[in-house]
PDB file of N, CA and C in Angstrom:
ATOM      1  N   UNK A   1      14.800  -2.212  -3.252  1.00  0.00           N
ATOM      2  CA  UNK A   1      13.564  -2.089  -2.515  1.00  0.00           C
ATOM      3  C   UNK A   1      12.403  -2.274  -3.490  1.00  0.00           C
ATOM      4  N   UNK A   2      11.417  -3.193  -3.343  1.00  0.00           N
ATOM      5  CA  UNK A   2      10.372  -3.724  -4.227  1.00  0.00           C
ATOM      6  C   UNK A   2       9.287  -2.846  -3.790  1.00  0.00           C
ATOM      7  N   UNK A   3       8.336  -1.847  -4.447  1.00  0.00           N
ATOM      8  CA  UNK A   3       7.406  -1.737  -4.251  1.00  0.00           C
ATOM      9  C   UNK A   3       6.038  -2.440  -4.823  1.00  0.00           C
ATOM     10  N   UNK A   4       5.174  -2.658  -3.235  1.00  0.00           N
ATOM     11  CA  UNK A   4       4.359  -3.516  -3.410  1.00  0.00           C
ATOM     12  C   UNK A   4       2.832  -3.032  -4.330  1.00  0.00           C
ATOM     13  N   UNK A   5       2.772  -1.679  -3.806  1.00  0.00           N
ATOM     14  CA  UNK A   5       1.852  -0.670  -4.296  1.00  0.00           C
ATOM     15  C   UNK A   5       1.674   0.726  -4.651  1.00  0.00           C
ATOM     16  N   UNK A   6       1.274   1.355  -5.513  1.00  0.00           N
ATOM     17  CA  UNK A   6       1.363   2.633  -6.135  1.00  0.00           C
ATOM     18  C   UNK A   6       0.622   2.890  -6.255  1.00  0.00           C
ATOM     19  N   UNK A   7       0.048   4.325  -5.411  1.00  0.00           N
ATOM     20  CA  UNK A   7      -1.061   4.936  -5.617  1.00  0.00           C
ATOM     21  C   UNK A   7      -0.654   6.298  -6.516  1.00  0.00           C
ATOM     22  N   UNK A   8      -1.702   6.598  -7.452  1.00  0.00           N
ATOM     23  CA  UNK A   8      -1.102   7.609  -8.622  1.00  0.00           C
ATOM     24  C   UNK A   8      -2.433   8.466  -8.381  1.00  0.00           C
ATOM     25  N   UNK A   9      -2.149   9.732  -8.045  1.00  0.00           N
ATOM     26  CA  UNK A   9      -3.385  11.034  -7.849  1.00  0.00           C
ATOM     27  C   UNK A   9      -2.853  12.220  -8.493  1.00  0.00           C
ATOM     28  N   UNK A  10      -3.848  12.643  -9.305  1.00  0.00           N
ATOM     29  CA  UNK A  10      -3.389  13.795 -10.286  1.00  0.00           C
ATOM     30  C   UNK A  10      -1.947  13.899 -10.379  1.00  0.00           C
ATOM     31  N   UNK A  11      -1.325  12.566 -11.678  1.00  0.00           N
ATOM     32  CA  UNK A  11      -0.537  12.456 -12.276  1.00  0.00           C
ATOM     33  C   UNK A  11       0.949  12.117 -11.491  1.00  0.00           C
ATOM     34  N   UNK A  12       0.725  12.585  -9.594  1.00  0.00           N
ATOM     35  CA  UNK A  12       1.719  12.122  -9.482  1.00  0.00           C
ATOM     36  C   UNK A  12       1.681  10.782  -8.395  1.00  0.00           C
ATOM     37  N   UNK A  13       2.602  10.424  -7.989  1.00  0.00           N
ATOM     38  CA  UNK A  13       3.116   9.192  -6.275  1.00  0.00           C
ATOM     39  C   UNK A  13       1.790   9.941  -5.491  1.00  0.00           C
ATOM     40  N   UNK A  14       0.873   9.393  -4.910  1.00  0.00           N
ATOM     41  CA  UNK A  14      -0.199  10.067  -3.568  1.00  0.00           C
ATOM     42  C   UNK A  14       0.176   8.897  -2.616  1.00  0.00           C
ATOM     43  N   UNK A  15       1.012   7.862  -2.453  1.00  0.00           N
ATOM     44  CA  UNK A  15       1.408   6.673  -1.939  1.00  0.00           C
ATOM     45  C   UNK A  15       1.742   5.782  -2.303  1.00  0.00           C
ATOM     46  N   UNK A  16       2.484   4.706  -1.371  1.00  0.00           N
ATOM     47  CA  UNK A  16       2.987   3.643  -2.098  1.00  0.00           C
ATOM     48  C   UNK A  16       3.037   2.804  -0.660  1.00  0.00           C
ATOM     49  N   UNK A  17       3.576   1.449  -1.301  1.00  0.00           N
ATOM     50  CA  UNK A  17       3.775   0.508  -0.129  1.00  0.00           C
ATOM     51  C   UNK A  17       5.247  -0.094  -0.351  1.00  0.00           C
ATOM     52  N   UNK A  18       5.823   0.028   0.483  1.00  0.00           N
ATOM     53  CA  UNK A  18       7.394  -0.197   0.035  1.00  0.00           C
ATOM     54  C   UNK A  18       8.497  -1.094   1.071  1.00  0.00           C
ATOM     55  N   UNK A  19       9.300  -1.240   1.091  1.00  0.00           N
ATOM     56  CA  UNK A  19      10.397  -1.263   2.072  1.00  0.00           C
ATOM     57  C   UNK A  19      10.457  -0.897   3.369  1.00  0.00           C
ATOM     58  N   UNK A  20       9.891   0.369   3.377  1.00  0.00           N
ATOM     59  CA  UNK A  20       9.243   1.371   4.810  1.00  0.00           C
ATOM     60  C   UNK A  20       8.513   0.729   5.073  1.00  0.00           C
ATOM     61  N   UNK A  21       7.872   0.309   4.686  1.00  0.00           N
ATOM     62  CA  UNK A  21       6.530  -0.517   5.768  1.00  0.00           C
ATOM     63  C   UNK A  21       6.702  -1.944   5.991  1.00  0.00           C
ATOM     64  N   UNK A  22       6.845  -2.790   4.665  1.00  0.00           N
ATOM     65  CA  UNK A  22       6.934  -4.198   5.190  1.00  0.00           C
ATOM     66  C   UNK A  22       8.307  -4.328   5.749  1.00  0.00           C
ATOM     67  N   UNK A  23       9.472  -3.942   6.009  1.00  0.00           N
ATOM     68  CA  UNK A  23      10.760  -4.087   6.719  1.00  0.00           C
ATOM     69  C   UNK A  23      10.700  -3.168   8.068  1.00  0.00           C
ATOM     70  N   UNK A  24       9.491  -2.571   8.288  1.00  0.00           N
ATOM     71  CA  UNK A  24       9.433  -1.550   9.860  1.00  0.00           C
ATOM     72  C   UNK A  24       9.900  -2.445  11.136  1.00  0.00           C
ATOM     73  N   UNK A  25      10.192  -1.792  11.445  1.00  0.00           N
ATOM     74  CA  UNK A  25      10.630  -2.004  12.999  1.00  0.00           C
ATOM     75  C   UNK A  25       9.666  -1.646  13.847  1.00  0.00           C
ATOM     76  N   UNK A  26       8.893  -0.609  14.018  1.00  0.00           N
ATOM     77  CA  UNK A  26       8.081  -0.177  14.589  1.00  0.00           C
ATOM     78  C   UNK A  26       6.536  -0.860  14.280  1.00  0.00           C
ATOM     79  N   UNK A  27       5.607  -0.460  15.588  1.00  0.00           N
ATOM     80  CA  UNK A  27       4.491  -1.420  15.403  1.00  0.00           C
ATOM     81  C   UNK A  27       3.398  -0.718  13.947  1.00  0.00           C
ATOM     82  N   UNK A  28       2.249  -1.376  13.921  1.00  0.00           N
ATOM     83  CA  UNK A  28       1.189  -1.200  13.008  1.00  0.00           C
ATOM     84  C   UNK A  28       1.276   0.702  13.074  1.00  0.00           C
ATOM     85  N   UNK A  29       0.932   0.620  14.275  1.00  0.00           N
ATOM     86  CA  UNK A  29       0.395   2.006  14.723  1.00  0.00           C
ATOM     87  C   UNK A  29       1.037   3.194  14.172  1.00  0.00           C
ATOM     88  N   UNK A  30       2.109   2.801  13.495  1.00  0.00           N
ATOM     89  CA  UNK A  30       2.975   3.926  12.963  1.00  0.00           C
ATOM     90  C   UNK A  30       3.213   3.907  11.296  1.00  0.00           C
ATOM     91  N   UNK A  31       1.981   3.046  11.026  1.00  0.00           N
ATOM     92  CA  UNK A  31       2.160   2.872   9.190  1.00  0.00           C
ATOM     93  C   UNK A  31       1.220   3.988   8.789  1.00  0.00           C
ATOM     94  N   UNK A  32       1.827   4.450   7.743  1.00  0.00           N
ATOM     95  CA  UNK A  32       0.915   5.343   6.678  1.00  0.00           C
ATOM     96  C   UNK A  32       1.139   5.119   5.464  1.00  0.00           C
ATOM     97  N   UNK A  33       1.268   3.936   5.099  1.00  0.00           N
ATOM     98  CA  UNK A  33       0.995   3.598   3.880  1.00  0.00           C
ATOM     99  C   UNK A  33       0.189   3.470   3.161  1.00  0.00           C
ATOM    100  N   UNK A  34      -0.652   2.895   2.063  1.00  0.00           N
ATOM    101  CA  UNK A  34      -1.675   2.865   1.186  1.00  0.00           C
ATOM    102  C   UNK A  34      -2.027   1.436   1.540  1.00  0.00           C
ATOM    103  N   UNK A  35      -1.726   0.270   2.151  1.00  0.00           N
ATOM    104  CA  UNK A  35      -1.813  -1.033   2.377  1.00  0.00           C
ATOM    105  C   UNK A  35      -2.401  -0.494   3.811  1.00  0.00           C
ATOM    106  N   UNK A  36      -2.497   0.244   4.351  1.00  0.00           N
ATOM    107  CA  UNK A  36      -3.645   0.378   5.493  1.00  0.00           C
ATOM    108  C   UNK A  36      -3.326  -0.323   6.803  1.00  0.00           C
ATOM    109  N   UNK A  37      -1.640  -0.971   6.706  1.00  0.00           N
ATOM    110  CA  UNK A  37      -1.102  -1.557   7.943  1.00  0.00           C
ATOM    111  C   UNK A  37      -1.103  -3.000   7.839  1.00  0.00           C
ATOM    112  N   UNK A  38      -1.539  -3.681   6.874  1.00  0.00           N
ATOM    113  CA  UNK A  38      -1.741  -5.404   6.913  1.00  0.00           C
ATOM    114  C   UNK A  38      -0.360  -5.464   6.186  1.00  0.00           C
ATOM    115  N   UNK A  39       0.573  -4.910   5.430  1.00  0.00           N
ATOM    116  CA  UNK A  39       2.345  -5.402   5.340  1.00  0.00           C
ATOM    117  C   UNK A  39       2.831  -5.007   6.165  1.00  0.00           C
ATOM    118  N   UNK A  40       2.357  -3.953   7.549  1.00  0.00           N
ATOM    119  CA  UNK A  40       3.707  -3.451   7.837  1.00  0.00           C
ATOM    120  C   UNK A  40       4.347  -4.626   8.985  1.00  0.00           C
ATOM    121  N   UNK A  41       5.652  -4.635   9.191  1.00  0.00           N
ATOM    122  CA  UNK A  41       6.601  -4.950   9.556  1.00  0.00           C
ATOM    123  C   UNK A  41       6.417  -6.638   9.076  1.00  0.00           C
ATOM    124  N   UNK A  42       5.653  -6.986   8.118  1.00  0.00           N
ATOM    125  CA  UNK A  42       5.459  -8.311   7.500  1.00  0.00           C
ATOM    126  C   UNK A  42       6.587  -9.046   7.101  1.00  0.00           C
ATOM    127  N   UNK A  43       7.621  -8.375   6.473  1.00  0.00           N
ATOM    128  CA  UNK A  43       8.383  -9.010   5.482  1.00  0.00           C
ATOM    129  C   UNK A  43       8.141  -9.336   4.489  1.00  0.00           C
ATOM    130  N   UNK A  44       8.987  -9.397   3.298  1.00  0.00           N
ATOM    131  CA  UNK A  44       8.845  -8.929   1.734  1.00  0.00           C
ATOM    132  C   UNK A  44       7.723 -10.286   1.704  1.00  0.00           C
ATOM    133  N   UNK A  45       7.770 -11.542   1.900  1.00  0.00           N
ATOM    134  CA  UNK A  45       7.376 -12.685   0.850  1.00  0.00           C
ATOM    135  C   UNK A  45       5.980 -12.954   1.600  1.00  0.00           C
ATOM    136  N   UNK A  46       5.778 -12.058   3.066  1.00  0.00           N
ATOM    137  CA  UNK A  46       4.080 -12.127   3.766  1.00  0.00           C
ATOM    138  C   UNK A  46       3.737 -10.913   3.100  1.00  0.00           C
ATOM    139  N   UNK A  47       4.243 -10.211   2.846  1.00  0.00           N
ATOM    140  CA  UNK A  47       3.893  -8.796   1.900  1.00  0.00           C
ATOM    141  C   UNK A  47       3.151  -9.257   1.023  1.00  0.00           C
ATOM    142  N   UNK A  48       3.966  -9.741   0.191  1.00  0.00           N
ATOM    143  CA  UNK A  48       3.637  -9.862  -1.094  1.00  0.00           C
ATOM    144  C   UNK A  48       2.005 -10.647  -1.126  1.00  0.00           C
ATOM    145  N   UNK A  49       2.143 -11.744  -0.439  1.00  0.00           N
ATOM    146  CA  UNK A  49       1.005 -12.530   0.007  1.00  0.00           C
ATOM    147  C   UNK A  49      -0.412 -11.764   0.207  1.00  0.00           C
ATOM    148  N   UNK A  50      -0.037 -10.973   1.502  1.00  0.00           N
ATOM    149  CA  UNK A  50      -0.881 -10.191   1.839  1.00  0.00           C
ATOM    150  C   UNK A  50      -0.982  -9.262   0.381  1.00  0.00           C
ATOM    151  N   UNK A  51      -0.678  -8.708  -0.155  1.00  0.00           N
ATOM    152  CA  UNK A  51      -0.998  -7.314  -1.137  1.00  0.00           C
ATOM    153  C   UNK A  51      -1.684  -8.405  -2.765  1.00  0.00           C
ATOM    154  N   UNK A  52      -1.291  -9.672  -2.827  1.00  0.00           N
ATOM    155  CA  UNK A  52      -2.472 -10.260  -3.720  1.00  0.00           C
ATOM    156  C   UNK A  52      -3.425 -10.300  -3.080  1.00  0.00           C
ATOM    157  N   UNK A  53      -3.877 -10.103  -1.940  1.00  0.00           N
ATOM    158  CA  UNK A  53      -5.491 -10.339  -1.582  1.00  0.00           C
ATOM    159  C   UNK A  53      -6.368  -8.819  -0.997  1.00  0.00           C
ATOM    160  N   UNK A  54      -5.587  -8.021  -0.998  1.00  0.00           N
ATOM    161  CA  UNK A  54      -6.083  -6.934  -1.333  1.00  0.00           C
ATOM    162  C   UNK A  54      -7.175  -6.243  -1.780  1.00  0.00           C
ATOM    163  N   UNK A  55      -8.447  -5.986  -1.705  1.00  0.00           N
ATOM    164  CA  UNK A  55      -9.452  -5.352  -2.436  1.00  0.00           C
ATOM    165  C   UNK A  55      -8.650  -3.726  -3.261  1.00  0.00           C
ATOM    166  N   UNK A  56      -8.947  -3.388  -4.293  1.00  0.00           N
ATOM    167  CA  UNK A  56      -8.454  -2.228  -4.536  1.00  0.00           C
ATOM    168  C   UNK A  56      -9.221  -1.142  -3.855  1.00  0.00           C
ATOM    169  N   UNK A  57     -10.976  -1.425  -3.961  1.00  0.00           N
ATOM    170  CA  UNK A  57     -11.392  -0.348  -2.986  1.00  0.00           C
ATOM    171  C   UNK A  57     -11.100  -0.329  -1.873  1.00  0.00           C
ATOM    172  N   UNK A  58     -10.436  -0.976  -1.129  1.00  0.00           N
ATOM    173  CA  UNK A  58     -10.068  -0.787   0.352  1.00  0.00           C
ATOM    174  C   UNK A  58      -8.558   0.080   0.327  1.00  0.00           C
ATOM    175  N   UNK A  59      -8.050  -0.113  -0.645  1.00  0.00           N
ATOM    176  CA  UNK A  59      -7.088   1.118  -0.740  1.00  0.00           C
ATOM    177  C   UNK A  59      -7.485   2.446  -1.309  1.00  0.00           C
ATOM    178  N   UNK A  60      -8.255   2.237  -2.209  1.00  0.00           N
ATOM    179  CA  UNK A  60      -9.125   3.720  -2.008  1.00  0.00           C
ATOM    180  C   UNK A  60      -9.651   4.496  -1.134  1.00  0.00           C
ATOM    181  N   UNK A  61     -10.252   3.589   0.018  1.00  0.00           N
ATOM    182  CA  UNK A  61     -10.973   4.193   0.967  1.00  0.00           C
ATOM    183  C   UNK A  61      -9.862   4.544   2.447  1.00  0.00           C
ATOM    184  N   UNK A  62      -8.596   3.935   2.120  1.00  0.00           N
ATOM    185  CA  UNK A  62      -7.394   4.578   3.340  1.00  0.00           C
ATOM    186  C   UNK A  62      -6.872   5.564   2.493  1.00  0.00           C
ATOM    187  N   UNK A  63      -6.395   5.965   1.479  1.00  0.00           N
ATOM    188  CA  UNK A  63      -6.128   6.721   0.897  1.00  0.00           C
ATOM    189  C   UNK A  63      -6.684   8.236   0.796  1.00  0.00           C
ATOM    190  N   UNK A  64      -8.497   8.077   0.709  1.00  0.00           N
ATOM    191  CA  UNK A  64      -9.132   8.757   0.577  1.00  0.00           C
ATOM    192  C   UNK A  64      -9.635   9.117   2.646  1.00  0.00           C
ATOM    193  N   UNK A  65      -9.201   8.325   3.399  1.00  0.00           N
ATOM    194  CA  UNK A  65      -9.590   8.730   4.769  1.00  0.00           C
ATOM    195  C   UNK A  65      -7.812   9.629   5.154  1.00  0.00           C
ATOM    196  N   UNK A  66      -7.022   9.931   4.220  1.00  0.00           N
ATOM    197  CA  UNK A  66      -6.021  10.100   4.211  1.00  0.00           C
ATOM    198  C   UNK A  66      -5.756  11.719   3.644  1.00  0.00           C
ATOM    199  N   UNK A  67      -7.010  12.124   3.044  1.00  0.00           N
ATOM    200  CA  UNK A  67      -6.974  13.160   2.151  1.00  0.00           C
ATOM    201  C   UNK A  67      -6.959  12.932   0.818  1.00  0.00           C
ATOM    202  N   UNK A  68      -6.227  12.074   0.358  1.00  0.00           N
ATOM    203  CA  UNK A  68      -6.039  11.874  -1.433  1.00  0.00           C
ATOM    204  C   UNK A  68      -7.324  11.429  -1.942  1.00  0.00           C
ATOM    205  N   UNK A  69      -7.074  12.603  -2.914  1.00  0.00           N
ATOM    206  CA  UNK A  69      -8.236  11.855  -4.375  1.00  0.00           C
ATOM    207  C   UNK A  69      -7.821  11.000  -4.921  1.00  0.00           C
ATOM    208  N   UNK A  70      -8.758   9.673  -5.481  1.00  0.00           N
ATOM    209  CA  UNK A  70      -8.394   8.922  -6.347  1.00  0.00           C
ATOM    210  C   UNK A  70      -9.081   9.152  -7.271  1.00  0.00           C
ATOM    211  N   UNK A  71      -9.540   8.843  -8.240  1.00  0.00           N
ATOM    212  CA  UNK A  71     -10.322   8.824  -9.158  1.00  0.00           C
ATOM    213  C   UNK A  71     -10.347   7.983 -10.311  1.00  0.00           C
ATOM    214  N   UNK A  72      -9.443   6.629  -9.926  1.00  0.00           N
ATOM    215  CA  UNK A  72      -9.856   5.473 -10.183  1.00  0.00           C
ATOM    216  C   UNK A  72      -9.447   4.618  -9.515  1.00  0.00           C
ATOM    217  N   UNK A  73      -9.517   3.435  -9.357  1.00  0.00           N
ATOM    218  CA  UNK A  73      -8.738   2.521  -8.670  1.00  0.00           C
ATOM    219  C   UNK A  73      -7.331   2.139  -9.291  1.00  0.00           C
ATOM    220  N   UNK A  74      -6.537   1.962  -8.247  1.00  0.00           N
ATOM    221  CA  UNK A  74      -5.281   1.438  -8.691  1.00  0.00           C
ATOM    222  C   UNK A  74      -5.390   0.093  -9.632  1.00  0.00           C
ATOM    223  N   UNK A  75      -3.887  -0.074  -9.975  1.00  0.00           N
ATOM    224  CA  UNK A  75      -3.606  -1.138 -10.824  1.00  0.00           C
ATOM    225  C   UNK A  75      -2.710  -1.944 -10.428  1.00  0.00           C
ATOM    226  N   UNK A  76      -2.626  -3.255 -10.147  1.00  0.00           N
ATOM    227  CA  UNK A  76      -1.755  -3.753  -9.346  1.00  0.00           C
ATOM    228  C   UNK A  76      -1.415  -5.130 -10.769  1.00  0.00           C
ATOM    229  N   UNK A  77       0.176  -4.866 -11.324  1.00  0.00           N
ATOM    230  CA  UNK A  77       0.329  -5.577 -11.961  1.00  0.00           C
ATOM    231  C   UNK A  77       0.644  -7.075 -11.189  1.00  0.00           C
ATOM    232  N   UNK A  78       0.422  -8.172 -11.693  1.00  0.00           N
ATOM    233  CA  UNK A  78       0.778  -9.234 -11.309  1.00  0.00           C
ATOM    234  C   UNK A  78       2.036  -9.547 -10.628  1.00  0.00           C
ATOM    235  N   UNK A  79       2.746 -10.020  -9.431  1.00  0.00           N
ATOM    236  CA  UNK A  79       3.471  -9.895  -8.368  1.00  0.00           C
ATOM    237  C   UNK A  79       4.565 -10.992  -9.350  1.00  0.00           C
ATOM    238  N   UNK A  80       4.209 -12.083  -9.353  1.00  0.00           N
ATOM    239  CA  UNK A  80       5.240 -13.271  -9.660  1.00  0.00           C
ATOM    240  C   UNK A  80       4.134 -14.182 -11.269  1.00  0.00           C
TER     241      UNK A  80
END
């Protein structure tokens, strides 16, 4: 299982984007991931697509409408 994204809040996992979401079965309406619903039920290689175009503050700001502190932006190493 590839994760697409890692959100890290006081030192530990506060989210991620994973397997659970872009392989869902179920609709948008049931994602709580840190990708904010644009992978879910995508499949790995529209995933991936989708999560290079990503703003990082826009995962800050689901994260943070989520409860979690961030207190910096994530880091999204290069995919391929």
């Amino acid at each position: 299982m590839a994760t697409l994204l890692l959100l890290r809040a006081a030192g530990s996992v506060a989210g991620r984007c994973d397997a659970s979401c872009y392989d869902a079965t179920t609709g948008p309406d049931h994602c709580t991931c840190v990708c904010g619903g644009i992978n879910h039920a995508a499949g790995l290689e529209q995933a991936i697509d989708n999560t290079g175009r990503l703003n990082p503050q826009r995962i800050v700001q689901t994260a943070a409408g989520r409860g979690i502190n961030v207190y910096r932006p994530p880091i999204q190493l290069p995919l391929f």
